[in-house]
Protein backbone atom coordinates (compact mmCIF):
# COMPACT_ATOMS: atom_id res chain seq x y z
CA UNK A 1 5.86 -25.31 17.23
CA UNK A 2 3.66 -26.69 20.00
CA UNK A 3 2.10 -24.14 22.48
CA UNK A 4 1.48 -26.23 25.01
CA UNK A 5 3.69 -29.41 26.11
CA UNK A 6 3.41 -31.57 29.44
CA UNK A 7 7.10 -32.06 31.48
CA UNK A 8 7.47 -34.87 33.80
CA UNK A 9 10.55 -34.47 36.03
CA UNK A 10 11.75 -37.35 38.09
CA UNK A 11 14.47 -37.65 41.00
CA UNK A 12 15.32 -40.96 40.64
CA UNK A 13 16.50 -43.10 43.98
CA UNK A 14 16.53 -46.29 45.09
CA UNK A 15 14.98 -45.37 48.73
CA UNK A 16 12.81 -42.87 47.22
CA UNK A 17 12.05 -41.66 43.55
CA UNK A 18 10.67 -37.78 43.75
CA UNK A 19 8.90 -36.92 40.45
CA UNK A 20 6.84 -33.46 39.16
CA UNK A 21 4.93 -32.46 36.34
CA UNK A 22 4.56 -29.36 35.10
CA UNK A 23 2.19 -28.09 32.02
CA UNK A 24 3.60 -25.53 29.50
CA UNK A 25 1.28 -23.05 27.80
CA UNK A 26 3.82 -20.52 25.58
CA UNK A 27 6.35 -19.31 27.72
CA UNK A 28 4.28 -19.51 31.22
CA UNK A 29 4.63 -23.20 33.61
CA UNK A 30 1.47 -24.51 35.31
CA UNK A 31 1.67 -26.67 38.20
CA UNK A 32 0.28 -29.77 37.75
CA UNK A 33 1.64 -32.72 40.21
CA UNK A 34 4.61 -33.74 42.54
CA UNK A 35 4.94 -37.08 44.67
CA UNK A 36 6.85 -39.72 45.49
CA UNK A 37 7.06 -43.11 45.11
CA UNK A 38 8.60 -44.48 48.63
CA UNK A 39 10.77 -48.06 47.87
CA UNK A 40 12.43 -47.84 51.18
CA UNK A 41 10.23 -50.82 52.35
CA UNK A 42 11.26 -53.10 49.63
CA UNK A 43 14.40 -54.93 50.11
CA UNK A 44 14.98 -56.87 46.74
CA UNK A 45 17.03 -54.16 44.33
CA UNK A 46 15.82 -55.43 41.16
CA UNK A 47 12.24 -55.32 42.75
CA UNK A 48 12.76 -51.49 43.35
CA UNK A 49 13.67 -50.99 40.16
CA UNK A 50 10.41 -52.79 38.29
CA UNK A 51 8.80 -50.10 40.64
CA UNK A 52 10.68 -47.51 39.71
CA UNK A 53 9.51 -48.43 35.97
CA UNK A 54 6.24 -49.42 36.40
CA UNK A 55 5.53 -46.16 38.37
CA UNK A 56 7.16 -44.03 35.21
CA UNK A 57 5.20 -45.89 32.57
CA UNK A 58 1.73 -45.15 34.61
CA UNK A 59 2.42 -41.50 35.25
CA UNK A 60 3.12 -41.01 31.39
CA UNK A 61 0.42 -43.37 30.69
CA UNK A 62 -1.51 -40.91 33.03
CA UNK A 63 -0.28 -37.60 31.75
CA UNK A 64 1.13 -38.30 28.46
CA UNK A 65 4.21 -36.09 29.15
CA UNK A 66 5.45 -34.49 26.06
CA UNK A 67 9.14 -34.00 27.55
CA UNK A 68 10.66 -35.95 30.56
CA UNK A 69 13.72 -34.56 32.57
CA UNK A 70 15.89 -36.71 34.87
CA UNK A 71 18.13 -35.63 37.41
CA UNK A 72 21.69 -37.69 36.50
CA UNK A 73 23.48 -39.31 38.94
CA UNK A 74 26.10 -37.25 41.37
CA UNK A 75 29.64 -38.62 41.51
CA UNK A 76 30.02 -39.94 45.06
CA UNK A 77 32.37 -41.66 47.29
CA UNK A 78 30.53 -44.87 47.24
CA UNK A 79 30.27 -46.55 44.21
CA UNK A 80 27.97 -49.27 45.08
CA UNK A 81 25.79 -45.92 45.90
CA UNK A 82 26.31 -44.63 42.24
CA UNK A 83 25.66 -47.60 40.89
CA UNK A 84 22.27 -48.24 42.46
CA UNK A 85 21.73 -44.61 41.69
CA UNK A 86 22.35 -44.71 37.82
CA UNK A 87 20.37 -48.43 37.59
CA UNK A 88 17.25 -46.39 38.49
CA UNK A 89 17.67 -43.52 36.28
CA UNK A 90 18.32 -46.19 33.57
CA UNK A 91 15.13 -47.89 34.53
CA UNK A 92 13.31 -44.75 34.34
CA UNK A 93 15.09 -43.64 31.05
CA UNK A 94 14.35 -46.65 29.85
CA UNK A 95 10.73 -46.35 30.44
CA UNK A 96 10.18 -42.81 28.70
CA UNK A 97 12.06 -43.86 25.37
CA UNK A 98 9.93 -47.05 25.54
CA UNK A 99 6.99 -44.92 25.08
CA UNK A 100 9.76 -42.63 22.46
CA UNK A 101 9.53 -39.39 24.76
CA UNK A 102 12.20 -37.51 24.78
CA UNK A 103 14.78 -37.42 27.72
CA UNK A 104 17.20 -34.71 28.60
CA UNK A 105 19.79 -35.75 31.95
CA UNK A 106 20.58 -32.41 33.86
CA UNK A 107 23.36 -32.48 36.61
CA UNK A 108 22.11 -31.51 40.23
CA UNK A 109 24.19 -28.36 39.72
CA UNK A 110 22.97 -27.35 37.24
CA UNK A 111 19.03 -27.84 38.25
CA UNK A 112 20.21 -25.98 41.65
CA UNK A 113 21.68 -22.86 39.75
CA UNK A 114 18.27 -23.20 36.85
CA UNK A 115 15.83 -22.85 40.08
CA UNK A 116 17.89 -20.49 42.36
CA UNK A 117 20.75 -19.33 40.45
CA UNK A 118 23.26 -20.74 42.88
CA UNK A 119 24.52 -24.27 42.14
CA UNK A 120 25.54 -24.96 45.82
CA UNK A 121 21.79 -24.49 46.87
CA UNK A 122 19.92 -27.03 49.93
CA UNK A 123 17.47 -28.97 48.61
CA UNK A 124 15.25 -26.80 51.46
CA UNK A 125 16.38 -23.38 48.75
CA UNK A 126 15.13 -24.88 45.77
CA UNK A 127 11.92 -26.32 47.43
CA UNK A 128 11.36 -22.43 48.79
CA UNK A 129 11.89 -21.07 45.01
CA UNK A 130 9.82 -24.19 43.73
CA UNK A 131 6.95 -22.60 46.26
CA UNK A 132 7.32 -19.61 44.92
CA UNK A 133 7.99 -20.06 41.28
CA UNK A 134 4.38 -22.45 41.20
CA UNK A 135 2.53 -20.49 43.81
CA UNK A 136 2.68 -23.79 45.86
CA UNK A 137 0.45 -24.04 48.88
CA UNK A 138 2.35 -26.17 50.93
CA UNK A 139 6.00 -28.51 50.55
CA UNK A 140 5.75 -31.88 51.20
CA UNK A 141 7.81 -33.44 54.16
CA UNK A 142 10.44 -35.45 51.58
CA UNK A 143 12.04 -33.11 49.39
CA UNK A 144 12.62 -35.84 46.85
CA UNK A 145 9.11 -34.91 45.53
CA UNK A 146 10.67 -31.43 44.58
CA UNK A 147 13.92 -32.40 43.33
CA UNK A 148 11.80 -34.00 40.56
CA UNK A 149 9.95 -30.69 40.08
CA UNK A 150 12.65 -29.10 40.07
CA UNK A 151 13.75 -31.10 37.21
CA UNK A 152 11.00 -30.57 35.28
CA UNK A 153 11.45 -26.49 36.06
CA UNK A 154 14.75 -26.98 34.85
CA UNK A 155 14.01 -28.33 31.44
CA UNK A 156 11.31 -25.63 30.82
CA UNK A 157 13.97 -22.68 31.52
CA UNK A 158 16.54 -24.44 28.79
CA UNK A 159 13.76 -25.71 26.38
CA UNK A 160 15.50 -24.56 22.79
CA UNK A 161 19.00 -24.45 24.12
CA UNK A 162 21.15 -27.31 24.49
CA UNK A 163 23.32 -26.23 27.61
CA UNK A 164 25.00 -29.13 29.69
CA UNK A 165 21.89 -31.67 29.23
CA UNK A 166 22.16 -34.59 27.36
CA UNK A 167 19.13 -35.38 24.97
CA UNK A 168 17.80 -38.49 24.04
CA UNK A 169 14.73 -38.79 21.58
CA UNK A 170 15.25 -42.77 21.50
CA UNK A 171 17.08 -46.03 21.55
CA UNK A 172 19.05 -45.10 17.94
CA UNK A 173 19.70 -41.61 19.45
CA UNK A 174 21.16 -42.72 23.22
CA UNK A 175 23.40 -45.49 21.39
CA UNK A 176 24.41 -42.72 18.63
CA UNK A 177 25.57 -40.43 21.66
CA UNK A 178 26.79 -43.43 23.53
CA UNK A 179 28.76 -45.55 21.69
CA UNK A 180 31.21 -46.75 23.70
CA UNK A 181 28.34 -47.86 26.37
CA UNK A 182 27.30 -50.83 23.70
CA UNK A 183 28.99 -53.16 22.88
């Protein structure tokens, strides 16, 4: 088993995509990164999402993740919304299993209750346990940057279980799980 494994988390929007990375060394997390990419000044959808993909393959082309965790989409009122929503966590699916690294989805619930123990938490609670958790100096101003952290977090605390994530290693692996999203 490897001893040390890279995690890039990612918070995927359409007005902003938060992502984190965190290292692994045994059973201890390092942090290593957090930003955002900001796509509120494009206006073109499908141009937001070759961002949104072009900005995933050059952060695992930069830190050669071993592991990436997306936040999936919430169920909303507005579907248009949703849609958007689950077009860019496609995209940046998409781009991990291009490069065949692993992907695990986790609900927002769950990542709240894996960072603070309480599923209904602000996204000001987990940034606060994030700070703490990392020794953080500072939170940035968008909290989009720590919802992909907190991602990331997530995975680490259910690496080895397979608890309400869904895992893809690859293409033959999300259509085996999926089959009735190909036709």
């Amino acid at each position: 088993m490897k001893t040390e494994k890279i995690i890039l988390g990612i918070d995927p929007g359409t007005t902003i995509m938060g992502f984190g990375i965190i290292k692994v060394i045994g059973k201890k997390m390092e942090f290593v990164q957090m930003n955002e990419l900001i796509l509120k000044k494009y206006d073109d959808h499908y141009l937001k999402l070759k961002h949104i993909f072009d900005r995933t393959i050059q952060l695992i082309d930069t830190y050669n993740p071993d592991e990436i965790a997306l936040e999936a989409p919430f169920f909303g009122k507005n579907v248009q919304s949703m849609l958007k929503l689950g077009r860019a966590q496609g995209v940046a699916m998409a781009a991990g299993l291009s490069r065949e690294i692993p992907v695990t989805e986790y609900a927002p619930l769950k990542i709240k209750m894996a960072i603070t123990g309480n599923g209904k938490a602000s996204k000001e609670q987990v940034a606060l346990m994030l700070k703490s958790l990392l020794n953080l100096k500072e939170l940035p101003k968008n909290l989009d940057a720590t919802d992909g952290l907190a991602a990331a977090v997530c995975h680490f605390y259910n690496s080895g279980t397979k608890v309400g994530g869904k895992n893809y290693t690859g293409w033959a692996s999300f259509v085996k799980q999926n089959p009735k999203k190909i036709n």
